[in-house]
C-alpha atoms as a PDB file:
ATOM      1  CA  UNK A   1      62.398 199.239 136.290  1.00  0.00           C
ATOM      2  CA  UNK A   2      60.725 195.851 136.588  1.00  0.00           C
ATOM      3  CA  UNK A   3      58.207 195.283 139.358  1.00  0.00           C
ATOM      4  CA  UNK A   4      60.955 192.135 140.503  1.00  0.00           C
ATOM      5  CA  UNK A   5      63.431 194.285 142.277  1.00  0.00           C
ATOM      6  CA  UNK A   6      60.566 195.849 144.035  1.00  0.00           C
ATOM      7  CA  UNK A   7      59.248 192.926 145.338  1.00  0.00           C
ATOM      8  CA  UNK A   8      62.531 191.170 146.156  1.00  0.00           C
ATOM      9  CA  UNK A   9      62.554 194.353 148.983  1.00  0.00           C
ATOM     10  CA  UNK A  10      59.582 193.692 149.684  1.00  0.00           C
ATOM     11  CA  UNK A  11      59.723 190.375 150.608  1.00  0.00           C
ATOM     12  CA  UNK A  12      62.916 191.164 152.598  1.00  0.00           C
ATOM     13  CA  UNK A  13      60.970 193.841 154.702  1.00  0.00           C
ATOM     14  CA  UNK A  14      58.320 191.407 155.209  1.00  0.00           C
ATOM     15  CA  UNK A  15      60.757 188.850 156.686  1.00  0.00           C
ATOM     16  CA  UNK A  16      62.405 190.928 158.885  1.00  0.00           C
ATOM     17  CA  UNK A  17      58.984 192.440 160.414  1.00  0.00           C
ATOM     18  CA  UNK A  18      57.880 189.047 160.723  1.00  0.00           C
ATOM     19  CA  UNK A  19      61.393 188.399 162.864  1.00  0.00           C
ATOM     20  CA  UNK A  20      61.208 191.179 165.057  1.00  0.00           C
ATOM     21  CA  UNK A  21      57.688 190.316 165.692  1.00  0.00           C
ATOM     22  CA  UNK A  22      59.001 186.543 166.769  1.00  0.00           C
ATOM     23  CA  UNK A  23      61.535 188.844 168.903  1.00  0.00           C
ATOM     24  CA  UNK A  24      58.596 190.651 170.037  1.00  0.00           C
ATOM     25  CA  UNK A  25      56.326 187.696 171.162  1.00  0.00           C
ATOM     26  CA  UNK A  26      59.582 186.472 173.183  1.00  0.00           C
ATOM     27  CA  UNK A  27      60.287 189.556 175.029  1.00  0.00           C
ATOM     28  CA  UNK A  28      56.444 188.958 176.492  1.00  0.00           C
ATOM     29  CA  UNK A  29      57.683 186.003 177.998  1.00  0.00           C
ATOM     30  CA  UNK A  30      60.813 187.518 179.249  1.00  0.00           C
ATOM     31  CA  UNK A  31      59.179 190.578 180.746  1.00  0.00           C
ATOM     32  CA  UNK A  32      56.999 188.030 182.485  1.00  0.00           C
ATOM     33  CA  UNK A  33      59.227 185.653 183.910  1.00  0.00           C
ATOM     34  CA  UNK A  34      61.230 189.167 185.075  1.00  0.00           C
ATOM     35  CA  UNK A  35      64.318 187.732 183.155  1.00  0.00           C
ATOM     36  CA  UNK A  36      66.599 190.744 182.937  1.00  0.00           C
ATOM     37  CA  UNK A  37      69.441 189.505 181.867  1.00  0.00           C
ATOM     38  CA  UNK A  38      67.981 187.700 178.982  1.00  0.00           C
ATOM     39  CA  UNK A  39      65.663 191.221 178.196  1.00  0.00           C
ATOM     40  CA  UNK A  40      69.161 192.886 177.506  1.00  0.00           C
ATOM     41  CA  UNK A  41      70.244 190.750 175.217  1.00  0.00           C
ATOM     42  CA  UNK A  42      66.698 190.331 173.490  1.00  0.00           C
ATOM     43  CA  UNK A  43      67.062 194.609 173.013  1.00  0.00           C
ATOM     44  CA  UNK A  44      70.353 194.231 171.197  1.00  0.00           C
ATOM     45  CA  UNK A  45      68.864 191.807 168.954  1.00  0.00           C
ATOM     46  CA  UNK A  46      65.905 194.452 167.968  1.00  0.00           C
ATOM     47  CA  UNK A  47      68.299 197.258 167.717  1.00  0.00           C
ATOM     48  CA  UNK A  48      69.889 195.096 165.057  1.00  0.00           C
ATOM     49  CA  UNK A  49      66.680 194.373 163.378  1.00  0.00           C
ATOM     50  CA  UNK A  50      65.226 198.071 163.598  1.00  0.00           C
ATOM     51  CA  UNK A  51      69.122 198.878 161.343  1.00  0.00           C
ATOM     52  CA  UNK A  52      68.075 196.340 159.071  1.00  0.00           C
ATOM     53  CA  UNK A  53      64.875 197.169 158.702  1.00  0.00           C
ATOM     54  CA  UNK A  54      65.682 200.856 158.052  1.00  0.00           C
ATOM     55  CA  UNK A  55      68.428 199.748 155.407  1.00  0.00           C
ATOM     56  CA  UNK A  56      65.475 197.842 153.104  1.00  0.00           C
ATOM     57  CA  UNK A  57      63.204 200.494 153.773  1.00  0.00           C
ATOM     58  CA  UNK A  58      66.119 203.004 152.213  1.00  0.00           C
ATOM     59  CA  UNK A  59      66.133 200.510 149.531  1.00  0.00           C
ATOM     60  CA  UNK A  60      62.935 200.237 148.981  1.00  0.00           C
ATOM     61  CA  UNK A  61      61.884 203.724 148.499  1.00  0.00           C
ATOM     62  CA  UNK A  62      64.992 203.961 146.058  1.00  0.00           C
ATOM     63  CA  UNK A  63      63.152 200.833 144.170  1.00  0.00           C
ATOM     64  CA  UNK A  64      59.374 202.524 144.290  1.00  0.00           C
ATOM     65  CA  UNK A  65      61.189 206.017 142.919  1.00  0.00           C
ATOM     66  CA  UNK A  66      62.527 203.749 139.848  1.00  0.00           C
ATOM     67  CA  UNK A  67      59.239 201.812 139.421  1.00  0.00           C
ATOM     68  CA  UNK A  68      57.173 205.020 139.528  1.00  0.00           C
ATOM     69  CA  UNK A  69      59.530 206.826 136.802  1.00  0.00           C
ATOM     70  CA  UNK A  70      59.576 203.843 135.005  1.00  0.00           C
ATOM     71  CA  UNK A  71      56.014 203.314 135.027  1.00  0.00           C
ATOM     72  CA  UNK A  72      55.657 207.380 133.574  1.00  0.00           C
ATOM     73  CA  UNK A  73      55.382 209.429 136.944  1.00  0.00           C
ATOM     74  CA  UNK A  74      57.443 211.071 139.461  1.00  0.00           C
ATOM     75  CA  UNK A  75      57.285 212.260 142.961  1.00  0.00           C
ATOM     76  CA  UNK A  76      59.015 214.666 145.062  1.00  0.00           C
ATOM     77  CA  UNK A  77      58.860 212.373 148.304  1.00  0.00           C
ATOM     78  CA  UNK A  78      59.720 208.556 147.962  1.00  0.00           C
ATOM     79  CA  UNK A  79      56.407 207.130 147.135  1.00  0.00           C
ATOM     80  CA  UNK A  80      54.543 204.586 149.201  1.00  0.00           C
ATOM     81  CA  UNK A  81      53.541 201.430 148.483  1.00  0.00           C
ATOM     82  CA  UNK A  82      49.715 202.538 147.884  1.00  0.00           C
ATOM     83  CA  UNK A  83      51.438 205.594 144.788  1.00  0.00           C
ATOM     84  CA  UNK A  84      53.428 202.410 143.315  1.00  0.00           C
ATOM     85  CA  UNK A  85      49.961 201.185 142.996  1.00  0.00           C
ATOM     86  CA  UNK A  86      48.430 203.893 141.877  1.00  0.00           C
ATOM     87  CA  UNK A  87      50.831 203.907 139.310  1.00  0.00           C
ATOM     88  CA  UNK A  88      51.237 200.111 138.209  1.00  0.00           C
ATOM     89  CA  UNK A  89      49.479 198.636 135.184  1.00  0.00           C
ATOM     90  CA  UNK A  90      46.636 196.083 136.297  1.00  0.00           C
ATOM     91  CA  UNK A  91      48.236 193.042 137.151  1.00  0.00           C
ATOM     92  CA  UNK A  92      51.004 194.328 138.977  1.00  0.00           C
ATOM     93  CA  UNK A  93      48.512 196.239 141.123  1.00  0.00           C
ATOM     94  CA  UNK A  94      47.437 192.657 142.561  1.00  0.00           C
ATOM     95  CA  UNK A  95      50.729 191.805 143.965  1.00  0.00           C
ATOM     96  CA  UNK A  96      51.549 194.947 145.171  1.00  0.00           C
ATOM     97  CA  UNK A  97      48.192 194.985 146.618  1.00  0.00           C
ATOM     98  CA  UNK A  98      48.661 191.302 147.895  1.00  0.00           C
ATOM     99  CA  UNK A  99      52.344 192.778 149.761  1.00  0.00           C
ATOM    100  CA  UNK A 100      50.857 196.019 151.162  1.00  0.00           C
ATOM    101  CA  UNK A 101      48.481 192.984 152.634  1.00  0.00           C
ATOM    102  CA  UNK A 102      50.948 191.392 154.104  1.00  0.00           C
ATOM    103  CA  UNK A 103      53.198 194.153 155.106  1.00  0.00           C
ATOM    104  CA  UNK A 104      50.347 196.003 156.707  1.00  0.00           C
ATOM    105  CA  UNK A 105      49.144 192.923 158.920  1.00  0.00           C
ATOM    106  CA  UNK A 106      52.399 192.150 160.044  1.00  0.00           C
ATOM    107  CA  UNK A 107      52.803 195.972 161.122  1.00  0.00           C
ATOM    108  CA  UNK A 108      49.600 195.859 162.852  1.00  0.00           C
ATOM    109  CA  UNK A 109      50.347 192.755 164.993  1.00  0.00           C
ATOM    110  CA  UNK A 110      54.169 194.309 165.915  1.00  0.00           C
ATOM    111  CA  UNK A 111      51.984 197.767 167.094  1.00  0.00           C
ATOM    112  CA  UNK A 112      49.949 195.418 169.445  1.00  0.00           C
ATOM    113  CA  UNK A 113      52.616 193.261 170.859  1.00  0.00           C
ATOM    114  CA  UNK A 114      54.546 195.790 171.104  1.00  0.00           C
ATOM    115  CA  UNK A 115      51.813 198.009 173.117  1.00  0.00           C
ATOM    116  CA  UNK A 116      51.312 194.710 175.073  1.00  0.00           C
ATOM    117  CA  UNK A 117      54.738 194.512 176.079  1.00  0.00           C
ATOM    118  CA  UNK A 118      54.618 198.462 177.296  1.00  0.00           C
ATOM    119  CA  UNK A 119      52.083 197.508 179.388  1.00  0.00           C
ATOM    120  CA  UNK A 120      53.505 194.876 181.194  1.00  0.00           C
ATOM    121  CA  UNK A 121      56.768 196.894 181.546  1.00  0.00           C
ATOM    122  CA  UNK A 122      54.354 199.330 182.947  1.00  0.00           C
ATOM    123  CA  UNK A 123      52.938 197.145 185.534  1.00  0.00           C
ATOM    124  CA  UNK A 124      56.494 195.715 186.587  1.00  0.00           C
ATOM    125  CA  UNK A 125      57.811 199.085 187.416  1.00  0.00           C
ATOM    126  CA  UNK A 126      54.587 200.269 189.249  1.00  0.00           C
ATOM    127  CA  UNK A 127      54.816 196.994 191.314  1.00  0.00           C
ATOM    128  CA  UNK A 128      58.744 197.801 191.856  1.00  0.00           C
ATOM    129  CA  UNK A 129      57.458 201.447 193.127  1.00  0.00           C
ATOM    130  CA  UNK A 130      54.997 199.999 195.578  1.00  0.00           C
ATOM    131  CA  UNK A 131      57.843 197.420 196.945  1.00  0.00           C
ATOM    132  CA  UNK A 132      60.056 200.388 197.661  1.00  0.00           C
ATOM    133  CA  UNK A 133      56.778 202.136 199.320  1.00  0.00           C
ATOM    134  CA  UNK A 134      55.886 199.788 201.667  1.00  0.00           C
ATOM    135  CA  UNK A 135      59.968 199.832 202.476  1.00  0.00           C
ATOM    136  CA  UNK A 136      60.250 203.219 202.861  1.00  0.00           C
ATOM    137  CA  UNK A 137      59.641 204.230 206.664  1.00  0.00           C
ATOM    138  CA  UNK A 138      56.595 206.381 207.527  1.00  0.00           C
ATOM    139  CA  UNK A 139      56.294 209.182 209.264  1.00  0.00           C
ATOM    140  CA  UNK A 140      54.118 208.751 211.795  1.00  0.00           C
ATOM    141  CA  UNK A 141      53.700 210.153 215.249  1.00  0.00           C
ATOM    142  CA  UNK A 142      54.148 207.503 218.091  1.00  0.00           C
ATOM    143  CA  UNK A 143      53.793 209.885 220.829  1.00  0.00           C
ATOM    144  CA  UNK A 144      50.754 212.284 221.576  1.00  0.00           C
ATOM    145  CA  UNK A 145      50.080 215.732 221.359  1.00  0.00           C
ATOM    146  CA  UNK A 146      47.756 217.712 221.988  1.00  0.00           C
ATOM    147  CA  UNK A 147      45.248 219.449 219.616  1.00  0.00           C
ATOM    148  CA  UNK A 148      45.894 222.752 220.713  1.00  0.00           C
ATOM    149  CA  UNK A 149      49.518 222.850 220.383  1.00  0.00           C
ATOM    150  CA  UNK A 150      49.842 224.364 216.652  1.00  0.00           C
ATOM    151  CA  UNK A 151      52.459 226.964 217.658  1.00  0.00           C
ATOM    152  CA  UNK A 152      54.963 224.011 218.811  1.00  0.00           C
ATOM    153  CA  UNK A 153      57.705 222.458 215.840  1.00  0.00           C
ATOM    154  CA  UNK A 154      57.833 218.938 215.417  1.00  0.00           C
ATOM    155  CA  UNK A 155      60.529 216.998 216.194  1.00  0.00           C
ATOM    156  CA  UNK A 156      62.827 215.940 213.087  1.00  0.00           C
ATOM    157  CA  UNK A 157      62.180 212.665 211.928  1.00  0.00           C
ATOM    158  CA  UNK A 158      64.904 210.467 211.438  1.00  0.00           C
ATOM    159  CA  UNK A 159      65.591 208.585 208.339  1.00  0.00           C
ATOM    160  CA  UNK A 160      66.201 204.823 208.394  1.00  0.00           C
ATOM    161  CA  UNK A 161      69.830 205.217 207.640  1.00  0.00           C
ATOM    162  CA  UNK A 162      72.166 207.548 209.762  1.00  0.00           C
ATOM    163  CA  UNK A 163      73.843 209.877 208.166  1.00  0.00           C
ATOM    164  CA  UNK A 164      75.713 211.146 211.624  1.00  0.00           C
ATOM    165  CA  UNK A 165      76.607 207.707 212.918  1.00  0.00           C
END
């Protein structure tokens, strides 16, 4: 198998990391401007990308199993990237070297926006908890007792919303 068909997945993995990553850098800005509505639609569009992405990568390790066979060895597991090198007479290695570049920085950059974007998420939903905190009534003691009084049972408190009434 020639090194062409290889590449051609490559290249199509590339592109579609580079796209979610685009997807990525916009979700920042959603998350930050708290735009819900437009976060739910920005999730569909990675799901779709993630099934994309897992279709080339099927194809892909279909396409390194040929070019490994073809190029005199075998593996039991679909081989990565670095065994097609391994593998590959010399000046093939370059531009599989040059896409495991390229693949590997684009990876690297999605793994960091995407760990920014948990971190904001984070934030938002311990600011959320706090809101509902300082909603949440406390129970507090408005009248006085005494010190001493450790045998006596508190009074119920009452919750902000009725359930008798």
């Amino acid at each position: 198998m020639s090194l062409n068909a290889l590449t051609t997945t490559l290249d199509r993995l590339h592109k579609l990391h580079m796209s979610l990553l685009d997807l990525s850098k916009r979700k920042t800005n959603i998350i930050k401007a708290s735009e819900m509505d437009q976060l739910d639609g920005l999730l569909k569009d990675e799901q779709r990308h993630l099934a994309a992405i897992q279709t080339v990568e099927n194809d892909r390790q279909i396409h390194s199993k040929q070019y490994t066979e073809s190029n005199g060895r075998s593996f039991d597991e679909p081989p990565t990237l670095l065994q097609c090198m391994e593998t590959a007479p010399q000046e093939e290695k370059e531009k599989l070297s040059d896409w495991h570049g390229k693949l590997t920085a684009v990876i690297t950059e999605l793994k960091e926006q995407n760990e920014l974007n948990q971190k904001l998420v984070y934030q938002s939903l311990q600011f959320v908890n706090m809101s509902l905190s300082a909603l949440q009534p406390k129970d507090e003691r408005t009248n006085y007792t005494r010190p001493n009084d450790e045998n006596k049972v508190p009074a119920p408190s009452r919750s902000l919303f009725d359930s008798k009434a």
